[in-house]
PDB file of N, CA and C in Angstrom:
ATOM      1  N   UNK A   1     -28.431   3.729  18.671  1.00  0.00           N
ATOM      2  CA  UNK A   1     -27.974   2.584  19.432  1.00  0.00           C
ATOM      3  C   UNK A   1     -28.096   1.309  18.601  1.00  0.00           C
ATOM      4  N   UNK A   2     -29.176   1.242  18.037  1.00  0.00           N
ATOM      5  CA  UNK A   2     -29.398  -0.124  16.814  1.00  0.00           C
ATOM      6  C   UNK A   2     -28.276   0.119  15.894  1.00  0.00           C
ATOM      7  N   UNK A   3     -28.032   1.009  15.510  1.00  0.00           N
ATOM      8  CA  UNK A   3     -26.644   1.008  14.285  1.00  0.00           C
ATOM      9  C   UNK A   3     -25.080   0.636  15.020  1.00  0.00           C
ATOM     10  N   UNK A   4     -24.846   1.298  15.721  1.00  0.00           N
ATOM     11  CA  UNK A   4     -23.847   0.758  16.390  1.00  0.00           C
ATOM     12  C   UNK A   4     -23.857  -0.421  16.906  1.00  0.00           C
ATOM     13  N   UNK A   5     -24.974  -1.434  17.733  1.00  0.00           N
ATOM     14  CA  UNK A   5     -24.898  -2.775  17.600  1.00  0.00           C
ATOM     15  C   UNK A   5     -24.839  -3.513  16.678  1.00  0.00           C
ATOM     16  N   UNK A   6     -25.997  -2.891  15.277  1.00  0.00           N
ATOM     17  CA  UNK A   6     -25.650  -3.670  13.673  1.00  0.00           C
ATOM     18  C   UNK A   6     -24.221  -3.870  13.185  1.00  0.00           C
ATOM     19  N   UNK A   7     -23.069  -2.283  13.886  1.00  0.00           N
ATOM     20  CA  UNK A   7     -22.223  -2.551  13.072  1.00  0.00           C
ATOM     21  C   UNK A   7     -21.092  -3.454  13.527  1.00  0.00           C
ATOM     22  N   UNK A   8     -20.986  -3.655  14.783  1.00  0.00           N
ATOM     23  CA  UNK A   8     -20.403  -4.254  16.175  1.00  0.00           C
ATOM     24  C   UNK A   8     -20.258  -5.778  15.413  1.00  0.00           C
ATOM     25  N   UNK A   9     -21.896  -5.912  15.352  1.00  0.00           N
ATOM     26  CA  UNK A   9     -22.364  -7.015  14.822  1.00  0.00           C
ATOM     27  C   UNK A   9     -22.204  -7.800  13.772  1.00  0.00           C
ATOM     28  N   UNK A  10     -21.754  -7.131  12.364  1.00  0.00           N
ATOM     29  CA  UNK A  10     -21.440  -7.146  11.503  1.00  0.00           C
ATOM     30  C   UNK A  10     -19.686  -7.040  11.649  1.00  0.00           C
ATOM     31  N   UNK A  11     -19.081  -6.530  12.060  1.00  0.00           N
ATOM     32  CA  UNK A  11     -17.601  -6.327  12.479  1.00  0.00           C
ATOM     33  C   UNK A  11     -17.113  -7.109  12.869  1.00  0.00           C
ATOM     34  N   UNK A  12     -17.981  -8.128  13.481  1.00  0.00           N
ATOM     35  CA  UNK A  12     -17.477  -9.249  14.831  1.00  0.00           C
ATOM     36  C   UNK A  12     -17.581 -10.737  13.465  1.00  0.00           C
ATOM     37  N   UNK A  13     -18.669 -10.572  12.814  1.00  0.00           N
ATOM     38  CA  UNK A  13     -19.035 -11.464  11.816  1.00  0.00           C
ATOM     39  C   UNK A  13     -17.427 -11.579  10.665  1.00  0.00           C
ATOM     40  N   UNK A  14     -17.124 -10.031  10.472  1.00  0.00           N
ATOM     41  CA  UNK A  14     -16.260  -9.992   9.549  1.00  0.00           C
ATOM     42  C   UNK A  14     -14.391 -11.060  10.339  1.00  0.00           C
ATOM     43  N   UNK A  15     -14.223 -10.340  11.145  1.00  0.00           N
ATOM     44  CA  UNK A  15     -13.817 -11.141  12.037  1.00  0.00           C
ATOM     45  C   UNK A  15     -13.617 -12.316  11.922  1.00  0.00           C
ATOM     46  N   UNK A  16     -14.417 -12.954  12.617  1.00  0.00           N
ATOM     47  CA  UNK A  16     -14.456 -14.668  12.736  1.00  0.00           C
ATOM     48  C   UNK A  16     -15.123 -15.117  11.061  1.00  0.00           C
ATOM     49  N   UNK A  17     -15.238 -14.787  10.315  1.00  0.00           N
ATOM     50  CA  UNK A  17     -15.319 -15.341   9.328  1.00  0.00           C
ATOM     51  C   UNK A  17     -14.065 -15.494   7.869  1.00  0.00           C
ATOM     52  N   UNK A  18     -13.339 -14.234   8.518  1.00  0.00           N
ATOM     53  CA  UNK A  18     -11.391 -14.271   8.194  1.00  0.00           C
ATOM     54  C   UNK A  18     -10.847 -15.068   9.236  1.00  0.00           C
ATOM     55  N   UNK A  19     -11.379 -15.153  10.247  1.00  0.00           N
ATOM     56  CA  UNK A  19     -10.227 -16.102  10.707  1.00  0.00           C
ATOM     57  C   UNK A  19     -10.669 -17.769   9.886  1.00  0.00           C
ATOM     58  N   UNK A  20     -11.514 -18.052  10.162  1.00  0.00           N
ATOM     59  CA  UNK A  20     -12.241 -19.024   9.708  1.00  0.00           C
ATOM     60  C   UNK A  20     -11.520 -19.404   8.469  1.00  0.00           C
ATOM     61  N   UNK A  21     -11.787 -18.604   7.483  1.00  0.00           N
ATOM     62  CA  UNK A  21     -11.132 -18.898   6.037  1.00  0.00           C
ATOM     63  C   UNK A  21      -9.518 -18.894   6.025  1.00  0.00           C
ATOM     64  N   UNK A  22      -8.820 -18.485   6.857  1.00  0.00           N
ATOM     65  CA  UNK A  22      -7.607 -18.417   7.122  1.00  0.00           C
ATOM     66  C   UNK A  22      -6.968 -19.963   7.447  1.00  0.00           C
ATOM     67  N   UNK A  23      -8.090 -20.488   8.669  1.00  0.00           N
ATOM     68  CA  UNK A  23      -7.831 -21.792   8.688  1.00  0.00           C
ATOM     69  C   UNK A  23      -7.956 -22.794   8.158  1.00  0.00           C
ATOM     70  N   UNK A  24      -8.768 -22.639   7.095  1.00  0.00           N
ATOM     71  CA  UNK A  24      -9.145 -23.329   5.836  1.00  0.00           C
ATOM     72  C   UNK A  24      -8.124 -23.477   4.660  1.00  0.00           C
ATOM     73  N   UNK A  25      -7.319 -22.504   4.728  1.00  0.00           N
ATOM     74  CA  UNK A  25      -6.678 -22.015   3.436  1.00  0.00           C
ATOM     75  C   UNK A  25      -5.644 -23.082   3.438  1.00  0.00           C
ATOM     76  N   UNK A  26      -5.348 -23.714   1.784  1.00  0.00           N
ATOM     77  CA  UNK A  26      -4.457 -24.247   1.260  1.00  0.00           C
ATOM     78  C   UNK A  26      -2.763 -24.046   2.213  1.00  0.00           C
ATOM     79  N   UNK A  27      -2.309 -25.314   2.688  1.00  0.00           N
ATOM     80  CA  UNK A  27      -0.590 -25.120   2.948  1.00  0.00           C
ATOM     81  C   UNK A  27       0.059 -24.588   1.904  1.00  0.00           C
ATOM     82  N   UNK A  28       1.077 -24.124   2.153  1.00  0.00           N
ATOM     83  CA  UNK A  28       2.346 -23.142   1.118  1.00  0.00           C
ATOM     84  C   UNK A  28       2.720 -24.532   0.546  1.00  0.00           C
ATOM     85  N   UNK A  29       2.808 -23.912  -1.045  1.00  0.00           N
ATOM     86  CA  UNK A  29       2.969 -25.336  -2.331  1.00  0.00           C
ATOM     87  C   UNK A  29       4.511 -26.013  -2.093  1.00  0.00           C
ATOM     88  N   UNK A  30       4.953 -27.131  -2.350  1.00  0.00           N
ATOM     89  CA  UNK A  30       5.288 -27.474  -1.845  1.00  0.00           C
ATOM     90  C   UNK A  30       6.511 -27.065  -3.115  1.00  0.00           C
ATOM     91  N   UNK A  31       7.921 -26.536  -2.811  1.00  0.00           N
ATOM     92  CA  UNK A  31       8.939 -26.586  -3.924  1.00  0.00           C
ATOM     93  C   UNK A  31       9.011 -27.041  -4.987  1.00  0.00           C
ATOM     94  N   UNK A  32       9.046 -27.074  -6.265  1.00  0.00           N
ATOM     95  CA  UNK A  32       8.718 -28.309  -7.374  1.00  0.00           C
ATOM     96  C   UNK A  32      10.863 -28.197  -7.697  1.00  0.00           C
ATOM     97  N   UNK A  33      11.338 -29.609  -8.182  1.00  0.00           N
ATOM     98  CA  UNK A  33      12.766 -29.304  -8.527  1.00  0.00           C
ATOM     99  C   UNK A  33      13.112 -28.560  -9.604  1.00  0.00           C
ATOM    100  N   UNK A  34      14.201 -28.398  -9.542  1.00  0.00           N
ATOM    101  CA  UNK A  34      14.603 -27.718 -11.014  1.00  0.00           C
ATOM    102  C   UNK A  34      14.456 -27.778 -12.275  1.00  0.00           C
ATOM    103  N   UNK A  35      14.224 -27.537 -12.949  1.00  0.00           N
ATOM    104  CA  UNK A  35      14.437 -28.108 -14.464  1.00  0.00           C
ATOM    105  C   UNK A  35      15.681 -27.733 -14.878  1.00  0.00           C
ATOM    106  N   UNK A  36      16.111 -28.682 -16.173  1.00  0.00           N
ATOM    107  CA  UNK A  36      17.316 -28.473 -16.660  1.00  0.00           C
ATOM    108  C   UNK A  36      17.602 -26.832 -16.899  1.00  0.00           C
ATOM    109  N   UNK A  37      17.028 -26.425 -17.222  1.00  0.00           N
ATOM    110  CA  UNK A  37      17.427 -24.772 -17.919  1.00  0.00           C
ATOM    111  C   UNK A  37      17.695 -23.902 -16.610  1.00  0.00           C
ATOM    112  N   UNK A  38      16.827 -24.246 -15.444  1.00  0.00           N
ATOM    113  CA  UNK A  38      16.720 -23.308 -14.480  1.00  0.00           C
ATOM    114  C   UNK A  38      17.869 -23.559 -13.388  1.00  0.00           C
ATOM    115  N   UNK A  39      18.520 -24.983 -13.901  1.00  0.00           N
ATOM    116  CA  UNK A  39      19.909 -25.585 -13.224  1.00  0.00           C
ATOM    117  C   UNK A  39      21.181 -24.450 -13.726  1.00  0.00           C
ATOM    118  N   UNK A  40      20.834 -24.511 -15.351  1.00  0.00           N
ATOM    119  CA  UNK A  40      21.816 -24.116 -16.183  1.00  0.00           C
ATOM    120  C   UNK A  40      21.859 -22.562 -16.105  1.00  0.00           C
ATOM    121  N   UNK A  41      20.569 -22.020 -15.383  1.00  0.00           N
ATOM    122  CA  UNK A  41      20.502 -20.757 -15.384  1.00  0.00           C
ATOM    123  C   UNK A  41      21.890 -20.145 -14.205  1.00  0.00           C
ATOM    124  N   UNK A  42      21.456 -21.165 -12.948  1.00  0.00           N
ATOM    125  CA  UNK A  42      21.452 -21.073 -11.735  1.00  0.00           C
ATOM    126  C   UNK A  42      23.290 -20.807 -12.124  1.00  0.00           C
ATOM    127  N   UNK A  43      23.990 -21.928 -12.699  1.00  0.00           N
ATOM    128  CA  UNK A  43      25.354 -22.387 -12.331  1.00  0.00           C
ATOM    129  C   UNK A  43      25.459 -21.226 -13.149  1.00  0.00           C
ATOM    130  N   UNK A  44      25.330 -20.785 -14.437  1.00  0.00           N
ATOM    131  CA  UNK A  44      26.094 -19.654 -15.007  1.00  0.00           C
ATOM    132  C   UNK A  44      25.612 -18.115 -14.220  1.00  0.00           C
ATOM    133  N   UNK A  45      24.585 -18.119 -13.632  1.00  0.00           N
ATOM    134  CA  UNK A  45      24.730 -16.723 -12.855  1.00  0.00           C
ATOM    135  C   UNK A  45      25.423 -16.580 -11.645  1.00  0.00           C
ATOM    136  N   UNK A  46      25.822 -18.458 -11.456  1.00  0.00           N
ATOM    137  CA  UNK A  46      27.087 -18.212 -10.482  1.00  0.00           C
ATOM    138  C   UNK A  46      28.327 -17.790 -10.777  1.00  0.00           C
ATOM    139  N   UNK A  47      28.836 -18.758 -12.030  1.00  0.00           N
ATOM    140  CA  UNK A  47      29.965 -18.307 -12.504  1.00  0.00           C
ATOM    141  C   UNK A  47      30.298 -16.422 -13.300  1.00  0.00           C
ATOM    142  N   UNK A  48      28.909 -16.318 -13.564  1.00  0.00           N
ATOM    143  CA  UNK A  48      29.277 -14.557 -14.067  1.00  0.00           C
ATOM    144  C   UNK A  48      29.512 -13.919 -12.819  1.00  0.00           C
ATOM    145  N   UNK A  49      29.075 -14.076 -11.160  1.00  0.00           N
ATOM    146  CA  UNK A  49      29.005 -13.544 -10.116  1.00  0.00           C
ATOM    147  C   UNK A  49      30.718 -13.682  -9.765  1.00  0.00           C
ATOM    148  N   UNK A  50      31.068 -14.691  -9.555  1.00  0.00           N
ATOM    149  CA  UNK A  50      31.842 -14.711  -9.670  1.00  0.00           C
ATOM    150  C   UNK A  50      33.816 -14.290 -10.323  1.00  0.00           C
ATOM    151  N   UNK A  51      33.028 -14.206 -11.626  1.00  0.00           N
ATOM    152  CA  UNK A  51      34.107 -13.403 -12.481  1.00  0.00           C
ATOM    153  C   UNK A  51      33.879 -11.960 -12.327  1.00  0.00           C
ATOM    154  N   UNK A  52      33.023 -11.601 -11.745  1.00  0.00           N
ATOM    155  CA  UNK A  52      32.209 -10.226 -11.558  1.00  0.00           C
ATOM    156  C   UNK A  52      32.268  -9.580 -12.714  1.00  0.00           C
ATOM    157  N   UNK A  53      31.009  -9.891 -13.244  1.00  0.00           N
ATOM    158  CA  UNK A  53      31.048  -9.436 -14.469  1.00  0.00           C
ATOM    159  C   UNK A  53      29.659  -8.974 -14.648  1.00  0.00           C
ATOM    160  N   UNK A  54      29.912  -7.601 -14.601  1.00  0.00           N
ATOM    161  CA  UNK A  54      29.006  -6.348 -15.496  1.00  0.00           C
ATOM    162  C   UNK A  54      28.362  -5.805 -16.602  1.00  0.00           C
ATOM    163  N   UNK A  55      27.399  -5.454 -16.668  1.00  0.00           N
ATOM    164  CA  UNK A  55      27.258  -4.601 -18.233  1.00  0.00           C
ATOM    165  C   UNK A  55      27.038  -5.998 -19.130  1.00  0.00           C
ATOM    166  N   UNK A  56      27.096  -5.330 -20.356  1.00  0.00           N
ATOM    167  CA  UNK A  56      27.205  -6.576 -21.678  1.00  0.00           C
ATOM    168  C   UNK A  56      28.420  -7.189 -21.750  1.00  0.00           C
ATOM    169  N   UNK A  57      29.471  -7.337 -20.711  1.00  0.00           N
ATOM    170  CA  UNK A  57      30.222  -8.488 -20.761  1.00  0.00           C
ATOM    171  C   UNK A  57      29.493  -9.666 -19.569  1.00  0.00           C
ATOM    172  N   UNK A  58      28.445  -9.137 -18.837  1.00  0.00           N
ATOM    173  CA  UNK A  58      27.550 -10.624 -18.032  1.00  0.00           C
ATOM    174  C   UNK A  58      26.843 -10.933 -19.443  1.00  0.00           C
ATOM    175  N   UNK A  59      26.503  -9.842 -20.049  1.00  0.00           N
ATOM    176  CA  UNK A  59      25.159 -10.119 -21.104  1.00  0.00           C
ATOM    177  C   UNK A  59      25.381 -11.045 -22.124  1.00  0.00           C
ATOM    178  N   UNK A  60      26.869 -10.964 -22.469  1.00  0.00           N
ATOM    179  CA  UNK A  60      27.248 -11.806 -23.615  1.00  0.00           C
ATOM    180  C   UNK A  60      27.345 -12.836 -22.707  1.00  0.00           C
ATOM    181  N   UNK A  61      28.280 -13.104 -21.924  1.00  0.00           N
ATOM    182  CA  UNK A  61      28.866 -14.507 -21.033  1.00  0.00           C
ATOM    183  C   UNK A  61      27.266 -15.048 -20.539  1.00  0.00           C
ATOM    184  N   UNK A  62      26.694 -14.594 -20.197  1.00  0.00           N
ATOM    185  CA  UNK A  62      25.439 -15.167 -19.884  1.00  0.00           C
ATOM    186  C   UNK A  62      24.794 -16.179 -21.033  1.00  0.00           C
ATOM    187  N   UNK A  63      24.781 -15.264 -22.465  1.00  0.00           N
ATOM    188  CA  UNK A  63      24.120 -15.562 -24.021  1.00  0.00           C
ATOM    189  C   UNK A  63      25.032 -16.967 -24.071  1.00  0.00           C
ATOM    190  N   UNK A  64      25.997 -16.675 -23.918  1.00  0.00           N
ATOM    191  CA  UNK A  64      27.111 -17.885 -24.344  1.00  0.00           C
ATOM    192  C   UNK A  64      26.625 -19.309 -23.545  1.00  0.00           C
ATOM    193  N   UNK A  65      27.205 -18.860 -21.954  1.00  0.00           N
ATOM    194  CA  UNK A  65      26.670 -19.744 -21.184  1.00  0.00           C
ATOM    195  C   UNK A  65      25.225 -20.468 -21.451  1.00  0.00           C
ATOM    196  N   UNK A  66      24.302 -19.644 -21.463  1.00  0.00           N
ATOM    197  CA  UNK A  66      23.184 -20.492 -21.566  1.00  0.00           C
ATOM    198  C   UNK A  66      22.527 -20.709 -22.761  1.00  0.00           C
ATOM    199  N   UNK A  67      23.605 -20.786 -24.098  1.00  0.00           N
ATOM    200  CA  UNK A  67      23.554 -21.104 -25.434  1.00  0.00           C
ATOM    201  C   UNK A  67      24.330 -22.419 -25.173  1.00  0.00           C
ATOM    202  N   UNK A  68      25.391 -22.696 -24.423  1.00  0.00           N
ATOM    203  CA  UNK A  68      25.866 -23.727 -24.603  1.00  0.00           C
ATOM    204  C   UNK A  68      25.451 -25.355 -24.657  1.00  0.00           C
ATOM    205  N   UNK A  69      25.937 -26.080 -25.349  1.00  0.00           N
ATOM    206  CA  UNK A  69      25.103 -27.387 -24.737  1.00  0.00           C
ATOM    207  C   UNK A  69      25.565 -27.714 -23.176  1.00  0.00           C
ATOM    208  N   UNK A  70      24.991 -28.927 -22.641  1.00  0.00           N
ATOM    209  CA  UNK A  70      25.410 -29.344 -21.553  1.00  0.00           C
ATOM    210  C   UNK A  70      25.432 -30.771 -21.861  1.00  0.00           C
TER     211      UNK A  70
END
């Protein structure tokens, strides 16, 4: 009977001491903006989506694209 209240006891502790830290916990980070490259990433994996393009013809058009200047 003492072990089963210890563990009750201990169970109930585990419990409210996750919730506890749950409410404590850091808000979700907040978006950071783009950087240039991850802009340049963005628009040319639109435009390969677009041309629908597969295989090592995305692979090259991709190399190209995001070799290019801007």
């Amino acid at each position: 009977m003492k072990q089963l209240i210890s563990v009750i006891v201990m169970g109930a502790s585990l419990v409210c001491g996750s919730a506890y830290a749950a409410k404590d916990a850091d808000p979700a980070p907040v978006a950071k903006t783009k950087t240039k490259q991850q802009g340049k990433m963005a628009t040319c994996n639109k435009d390969a989506k677009e041309k629908a393009l597969k295989g090592s013809e995305r692979r090259s058009f991709m190399s190209s694209c995001l070799s290019a200047k801007a």
